[in-house]
C-alpha atoms as a PDB file:
ATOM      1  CA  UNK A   1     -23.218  15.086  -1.791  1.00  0.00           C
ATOM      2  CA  UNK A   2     -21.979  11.472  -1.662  1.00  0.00           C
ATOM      3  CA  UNK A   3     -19.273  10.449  -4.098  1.00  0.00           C
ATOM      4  CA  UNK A   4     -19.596   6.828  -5.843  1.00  0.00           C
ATOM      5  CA  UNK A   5     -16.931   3.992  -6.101  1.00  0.00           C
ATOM      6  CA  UNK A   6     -16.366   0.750  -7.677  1.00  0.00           C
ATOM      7  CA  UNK A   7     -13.959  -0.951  -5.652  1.00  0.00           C
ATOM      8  CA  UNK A   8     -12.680  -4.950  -6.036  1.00  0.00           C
ATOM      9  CA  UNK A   9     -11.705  -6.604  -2.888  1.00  0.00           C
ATOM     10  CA  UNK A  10     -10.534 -10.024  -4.181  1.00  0.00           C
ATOM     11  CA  UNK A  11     -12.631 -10.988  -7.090  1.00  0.00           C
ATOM     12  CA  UNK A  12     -15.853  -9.251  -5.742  1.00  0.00           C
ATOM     13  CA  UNK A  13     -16.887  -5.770  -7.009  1.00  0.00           C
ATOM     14  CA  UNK A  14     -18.553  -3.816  -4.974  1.00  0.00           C
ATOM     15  CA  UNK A  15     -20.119   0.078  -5.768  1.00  0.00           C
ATOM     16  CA  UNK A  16     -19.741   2.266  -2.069  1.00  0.00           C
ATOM     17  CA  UNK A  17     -20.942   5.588  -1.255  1.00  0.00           C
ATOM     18  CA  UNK A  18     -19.012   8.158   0.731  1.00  0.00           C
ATOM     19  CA  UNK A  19     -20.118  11.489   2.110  1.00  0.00           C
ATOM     20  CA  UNK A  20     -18.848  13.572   4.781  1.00  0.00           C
ATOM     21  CA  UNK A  21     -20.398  13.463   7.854  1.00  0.00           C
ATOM     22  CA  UNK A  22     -20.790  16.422  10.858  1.00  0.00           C
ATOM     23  CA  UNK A  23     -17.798  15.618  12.528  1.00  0.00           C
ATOM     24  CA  UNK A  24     -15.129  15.716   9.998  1.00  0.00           C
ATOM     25  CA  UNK A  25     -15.471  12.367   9.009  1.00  0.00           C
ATOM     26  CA  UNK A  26     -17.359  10.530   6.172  1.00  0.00           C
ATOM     27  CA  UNK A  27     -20.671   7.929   5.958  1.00  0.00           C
ATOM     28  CA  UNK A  28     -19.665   5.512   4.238  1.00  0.00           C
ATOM     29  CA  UNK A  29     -22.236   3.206   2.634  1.00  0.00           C
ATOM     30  CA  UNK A  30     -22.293  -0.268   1.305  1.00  0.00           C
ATOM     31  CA  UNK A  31     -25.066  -2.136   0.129  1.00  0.00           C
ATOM     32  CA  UNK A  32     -27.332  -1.111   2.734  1.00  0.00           C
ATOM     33  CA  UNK A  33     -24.362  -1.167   5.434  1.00  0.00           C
ATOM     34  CA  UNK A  34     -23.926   2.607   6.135  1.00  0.00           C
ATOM     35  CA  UNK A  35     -20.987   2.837   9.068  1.00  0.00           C
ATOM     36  CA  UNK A  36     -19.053   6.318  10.270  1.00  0.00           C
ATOM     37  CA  UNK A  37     -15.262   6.369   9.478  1.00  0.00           C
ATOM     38  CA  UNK A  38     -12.329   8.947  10.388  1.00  0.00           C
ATOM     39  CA  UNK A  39      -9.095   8.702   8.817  1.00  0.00           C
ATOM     40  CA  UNK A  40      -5.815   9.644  10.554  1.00  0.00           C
ATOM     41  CA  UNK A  41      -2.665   9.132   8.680  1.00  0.00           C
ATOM     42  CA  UNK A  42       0.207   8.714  11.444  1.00  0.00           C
ATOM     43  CA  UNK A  43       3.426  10.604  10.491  1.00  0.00           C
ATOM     44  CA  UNK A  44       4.764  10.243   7.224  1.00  0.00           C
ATOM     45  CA  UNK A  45       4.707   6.937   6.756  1.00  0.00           C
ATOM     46  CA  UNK A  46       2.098   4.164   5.557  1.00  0.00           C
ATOM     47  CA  UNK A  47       0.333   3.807   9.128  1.00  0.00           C
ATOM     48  CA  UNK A  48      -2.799   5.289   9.849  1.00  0.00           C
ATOM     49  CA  UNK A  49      -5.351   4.970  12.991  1.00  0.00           C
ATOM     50  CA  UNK A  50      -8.805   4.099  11.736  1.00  0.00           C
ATOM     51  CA  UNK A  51     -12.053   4.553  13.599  1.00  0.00           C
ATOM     52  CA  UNK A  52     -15.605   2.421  11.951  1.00  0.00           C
ATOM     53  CA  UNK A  53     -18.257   2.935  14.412  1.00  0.00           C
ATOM     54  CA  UNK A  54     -16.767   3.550  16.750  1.00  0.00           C
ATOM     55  CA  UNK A  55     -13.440   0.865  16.921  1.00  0.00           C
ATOM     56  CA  UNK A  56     -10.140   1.756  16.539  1.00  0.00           C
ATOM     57  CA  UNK A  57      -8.039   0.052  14.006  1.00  0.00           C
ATOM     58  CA  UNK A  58      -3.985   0.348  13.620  1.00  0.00           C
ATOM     59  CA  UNK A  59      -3.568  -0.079   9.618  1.00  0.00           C
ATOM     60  CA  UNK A  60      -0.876  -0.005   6.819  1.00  0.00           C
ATOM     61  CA  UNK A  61      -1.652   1.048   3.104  1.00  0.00           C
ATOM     62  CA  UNK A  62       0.516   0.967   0.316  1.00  0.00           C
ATOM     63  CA  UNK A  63      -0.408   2.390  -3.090  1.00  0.00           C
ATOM     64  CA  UNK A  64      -0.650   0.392  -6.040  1.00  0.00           C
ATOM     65  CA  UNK A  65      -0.360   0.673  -9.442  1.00  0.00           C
ATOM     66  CA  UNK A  66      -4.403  -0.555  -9.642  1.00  0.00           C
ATOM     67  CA  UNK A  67      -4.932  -0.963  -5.906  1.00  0.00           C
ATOM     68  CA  UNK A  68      -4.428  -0.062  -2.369  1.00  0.00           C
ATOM     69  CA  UNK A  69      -2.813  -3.526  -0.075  1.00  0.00           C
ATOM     70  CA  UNK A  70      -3.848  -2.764   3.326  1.00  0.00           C
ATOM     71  CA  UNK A  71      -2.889  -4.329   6.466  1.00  0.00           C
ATOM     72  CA  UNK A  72      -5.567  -4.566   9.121  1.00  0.00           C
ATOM     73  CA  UNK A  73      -4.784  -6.468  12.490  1.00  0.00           C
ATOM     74  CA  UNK A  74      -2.326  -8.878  10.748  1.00  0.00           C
ATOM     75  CA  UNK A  75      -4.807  -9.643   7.667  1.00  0.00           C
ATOM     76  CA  UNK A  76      -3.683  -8.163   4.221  1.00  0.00           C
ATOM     77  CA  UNK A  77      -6.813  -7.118   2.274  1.00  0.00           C
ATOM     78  CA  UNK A  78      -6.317  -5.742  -1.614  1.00  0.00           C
ATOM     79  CA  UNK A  79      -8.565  -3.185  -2.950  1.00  0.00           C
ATOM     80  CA  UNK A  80      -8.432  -2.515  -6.672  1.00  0.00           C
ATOM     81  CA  UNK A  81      -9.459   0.222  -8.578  1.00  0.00           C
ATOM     82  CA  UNK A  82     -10.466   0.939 -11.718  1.00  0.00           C
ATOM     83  CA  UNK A  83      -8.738   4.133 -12.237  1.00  0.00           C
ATOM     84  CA  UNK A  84      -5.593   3.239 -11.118  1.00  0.00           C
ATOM     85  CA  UNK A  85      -2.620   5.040  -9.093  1.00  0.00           C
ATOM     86  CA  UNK A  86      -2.709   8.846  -8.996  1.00  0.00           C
ATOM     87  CA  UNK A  87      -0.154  10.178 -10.800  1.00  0.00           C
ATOM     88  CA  UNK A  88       1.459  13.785 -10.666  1.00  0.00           C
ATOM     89  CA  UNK A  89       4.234  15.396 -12.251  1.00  0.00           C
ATOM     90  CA  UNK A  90       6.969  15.619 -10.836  1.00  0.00           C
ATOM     91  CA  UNK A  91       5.690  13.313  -8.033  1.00  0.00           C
ATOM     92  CA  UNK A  92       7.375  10.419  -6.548  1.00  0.00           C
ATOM     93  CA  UNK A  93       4.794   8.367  -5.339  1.00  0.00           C
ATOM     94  CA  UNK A  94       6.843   5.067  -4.697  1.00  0.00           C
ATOM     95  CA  UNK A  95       5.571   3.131  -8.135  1.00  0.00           C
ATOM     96  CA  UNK A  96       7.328   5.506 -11.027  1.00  0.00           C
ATOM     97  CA  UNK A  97       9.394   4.327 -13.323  1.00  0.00           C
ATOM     98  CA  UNK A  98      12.390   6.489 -14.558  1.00  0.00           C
ATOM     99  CA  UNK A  99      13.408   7.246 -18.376  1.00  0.00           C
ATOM    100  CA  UNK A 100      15.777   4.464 -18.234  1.00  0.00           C
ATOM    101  CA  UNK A 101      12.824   1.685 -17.365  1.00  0.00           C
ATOM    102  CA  UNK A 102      14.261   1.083 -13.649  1.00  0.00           C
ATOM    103  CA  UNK A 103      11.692   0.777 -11.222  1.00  0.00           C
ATOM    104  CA  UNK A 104      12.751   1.487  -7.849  1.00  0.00           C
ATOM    105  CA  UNK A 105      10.910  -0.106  -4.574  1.00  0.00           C
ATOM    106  CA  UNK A 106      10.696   2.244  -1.514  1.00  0.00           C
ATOM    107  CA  UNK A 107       9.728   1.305   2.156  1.00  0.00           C
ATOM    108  CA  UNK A 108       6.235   2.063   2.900  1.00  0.00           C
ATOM    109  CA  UNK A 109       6.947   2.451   6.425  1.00  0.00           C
ATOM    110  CA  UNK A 110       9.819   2.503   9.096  1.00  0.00           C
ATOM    111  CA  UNK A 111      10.140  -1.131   9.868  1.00  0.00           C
ATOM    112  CA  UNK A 112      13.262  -4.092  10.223  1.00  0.00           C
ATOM    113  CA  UNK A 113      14.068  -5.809   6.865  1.00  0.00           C
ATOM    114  CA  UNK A 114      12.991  -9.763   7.927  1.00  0.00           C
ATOM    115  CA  UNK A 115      13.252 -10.984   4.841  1.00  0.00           C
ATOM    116  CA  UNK A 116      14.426 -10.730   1.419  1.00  0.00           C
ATOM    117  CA  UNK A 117      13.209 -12.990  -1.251  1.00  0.00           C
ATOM    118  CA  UNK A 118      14.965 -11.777  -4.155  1.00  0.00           C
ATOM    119  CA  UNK A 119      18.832 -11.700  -5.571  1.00  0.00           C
ATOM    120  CA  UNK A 120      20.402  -9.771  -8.327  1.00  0.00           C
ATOM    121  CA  UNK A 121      19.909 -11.001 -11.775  1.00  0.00           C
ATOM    122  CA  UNK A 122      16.818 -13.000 -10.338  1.00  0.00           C
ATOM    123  CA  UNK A 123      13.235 -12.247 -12.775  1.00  0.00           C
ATOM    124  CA  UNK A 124      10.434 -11.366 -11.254  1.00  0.00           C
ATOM    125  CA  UNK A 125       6.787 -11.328 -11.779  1.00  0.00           C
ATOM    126  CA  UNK A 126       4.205  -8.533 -10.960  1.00  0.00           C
ATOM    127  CA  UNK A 127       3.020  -9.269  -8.124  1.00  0.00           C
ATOM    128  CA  UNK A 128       5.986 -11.831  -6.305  1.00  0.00           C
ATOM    129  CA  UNK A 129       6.782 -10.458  -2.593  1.00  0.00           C
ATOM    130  CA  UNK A 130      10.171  -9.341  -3.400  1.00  0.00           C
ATOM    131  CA  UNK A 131      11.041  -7.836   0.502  1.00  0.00           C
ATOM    132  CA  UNK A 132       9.022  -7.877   3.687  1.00  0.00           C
ATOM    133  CA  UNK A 133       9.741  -5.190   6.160  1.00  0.00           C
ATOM    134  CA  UNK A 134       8.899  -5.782  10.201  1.00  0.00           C
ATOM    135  CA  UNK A 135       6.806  -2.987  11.751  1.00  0.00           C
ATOM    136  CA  UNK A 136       5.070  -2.845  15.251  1.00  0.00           C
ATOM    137  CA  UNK A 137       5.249  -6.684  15.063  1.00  0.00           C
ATOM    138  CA  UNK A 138       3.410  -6.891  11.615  1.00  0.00           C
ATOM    139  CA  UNK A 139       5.288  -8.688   8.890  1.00  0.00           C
ATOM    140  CA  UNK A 140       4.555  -6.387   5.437  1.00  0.00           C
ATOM    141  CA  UNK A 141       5.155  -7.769   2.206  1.00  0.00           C
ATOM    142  CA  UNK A 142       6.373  -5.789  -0.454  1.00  0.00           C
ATOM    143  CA  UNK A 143       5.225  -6.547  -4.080  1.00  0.00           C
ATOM    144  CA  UNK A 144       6.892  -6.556  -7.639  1.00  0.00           C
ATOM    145  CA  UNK A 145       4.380  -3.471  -9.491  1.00  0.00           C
ATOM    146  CA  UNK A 146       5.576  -4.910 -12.542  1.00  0.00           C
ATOM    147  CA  UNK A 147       7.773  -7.928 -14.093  1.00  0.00           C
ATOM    148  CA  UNK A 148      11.327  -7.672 -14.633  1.00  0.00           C
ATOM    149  CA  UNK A 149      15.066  -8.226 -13.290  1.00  0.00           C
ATOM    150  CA  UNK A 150      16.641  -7.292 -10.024  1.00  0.00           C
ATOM    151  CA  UNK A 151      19.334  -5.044 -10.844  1.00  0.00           C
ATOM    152  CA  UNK A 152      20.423  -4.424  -7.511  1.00  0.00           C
ATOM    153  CA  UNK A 153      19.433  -4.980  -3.670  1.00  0.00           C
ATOM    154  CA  UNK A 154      19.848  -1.976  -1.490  1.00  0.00           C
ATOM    155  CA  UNK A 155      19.484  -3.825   1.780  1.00  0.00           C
ATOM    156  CA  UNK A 156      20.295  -6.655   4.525  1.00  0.00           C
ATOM    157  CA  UNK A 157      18.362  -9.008   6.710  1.00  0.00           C
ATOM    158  CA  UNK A 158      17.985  -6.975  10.426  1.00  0.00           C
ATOM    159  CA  UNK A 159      18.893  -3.618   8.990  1.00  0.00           C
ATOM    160  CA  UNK A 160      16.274  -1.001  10.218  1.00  0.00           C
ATOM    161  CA  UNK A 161      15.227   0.962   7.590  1.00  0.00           C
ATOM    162  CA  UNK A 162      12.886   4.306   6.844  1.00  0.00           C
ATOM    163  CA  UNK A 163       9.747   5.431   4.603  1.00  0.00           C
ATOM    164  CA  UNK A 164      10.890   5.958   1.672  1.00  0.00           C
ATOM    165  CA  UNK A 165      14.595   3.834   1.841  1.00  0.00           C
ATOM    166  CA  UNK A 166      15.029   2.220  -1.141  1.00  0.00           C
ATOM    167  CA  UNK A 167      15.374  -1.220  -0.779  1.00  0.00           C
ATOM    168  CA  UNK A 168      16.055  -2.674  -4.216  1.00  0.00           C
ATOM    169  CA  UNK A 169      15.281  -1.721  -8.100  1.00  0.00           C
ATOM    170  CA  UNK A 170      13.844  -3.607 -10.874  1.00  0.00           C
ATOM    171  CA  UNK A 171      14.958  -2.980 -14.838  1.00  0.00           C
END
């Protein structure tokens, strides 16, 4: 039985159908698009190999409060949802804030800090690419989930870092 999704890619909705298919994949159906997918996630980290029909994609996703931010061949594409981000107790799924209102951001993936855009004591915005992380020659920004102040920075320009490094935190 196929399960039904409303998903926003920029400021288009758009309602897909997924079922699983024979070989351990899903059908995935849009409009009246209908193409055969198989997910791989790669390690730990935020890389996975994609295959649509056939082609092979190299991707990144990162999990949002509302949305996924993927990375396909050097082109970011944001899908929102209307549910937003799975929770679970006890879980840290990147995006939590702790009892004191810090919010810390992680690496996604194993990568070379290019870039840092942020200082301490600097406000932020949801949304403002606070850090973006080199990996396999893919420049990843990393996004504020939520407004506030940089309390501290974790990390340096060139230092290699690790899924799941923190890299700065937000009060």
């Amino acid at each position: 039985m196929a399960a039904k999704y409303r998903l926003r890619l920029g400021d288009e909705q758009h309602e897909i159908e997924v079922e699983p298919d024979h070989a351990g994949g899903w059908r995935v159906t849009a409009g009246d698009v209908t193409r055969t997918v198989s997910l791989t996630r790669i390690g730990d980290g935020a890389r996975y190999s994609v295959i649509v029909d056939g082609r092979p994609y190299d991707i990144f996703a990162e999990e949002g409060p509302t949305d996924y931010h993927i990375l396909v061949d050097g082109t970011r594409v944001v899908v929102g949802t209307q549910t937003g981000r799975r929770g679970g107790a006890g879980g840290d799924d990147g995006f939590a804030v702790d009892a004191s209102g810090e919010w810390v951001l992680k690496s996604s993936m194993a990568g070379v800090v290019r870039e840092i855009r942020v200082a301490a004591d600097d406000e932020v915005e949801e949304g403002d690419t606070l850090v973006v992380v080199e990996a396999m020659k893919m420049q990843n920004e990393l996004h504020a989930r939520r407004a506030g102040q940089v309390k501290a920075v974790y990390v340096s320009v060139g230092q290699r870092v690790d899924q799941g490094t923190p890299l700065l935190v937000l009060v």
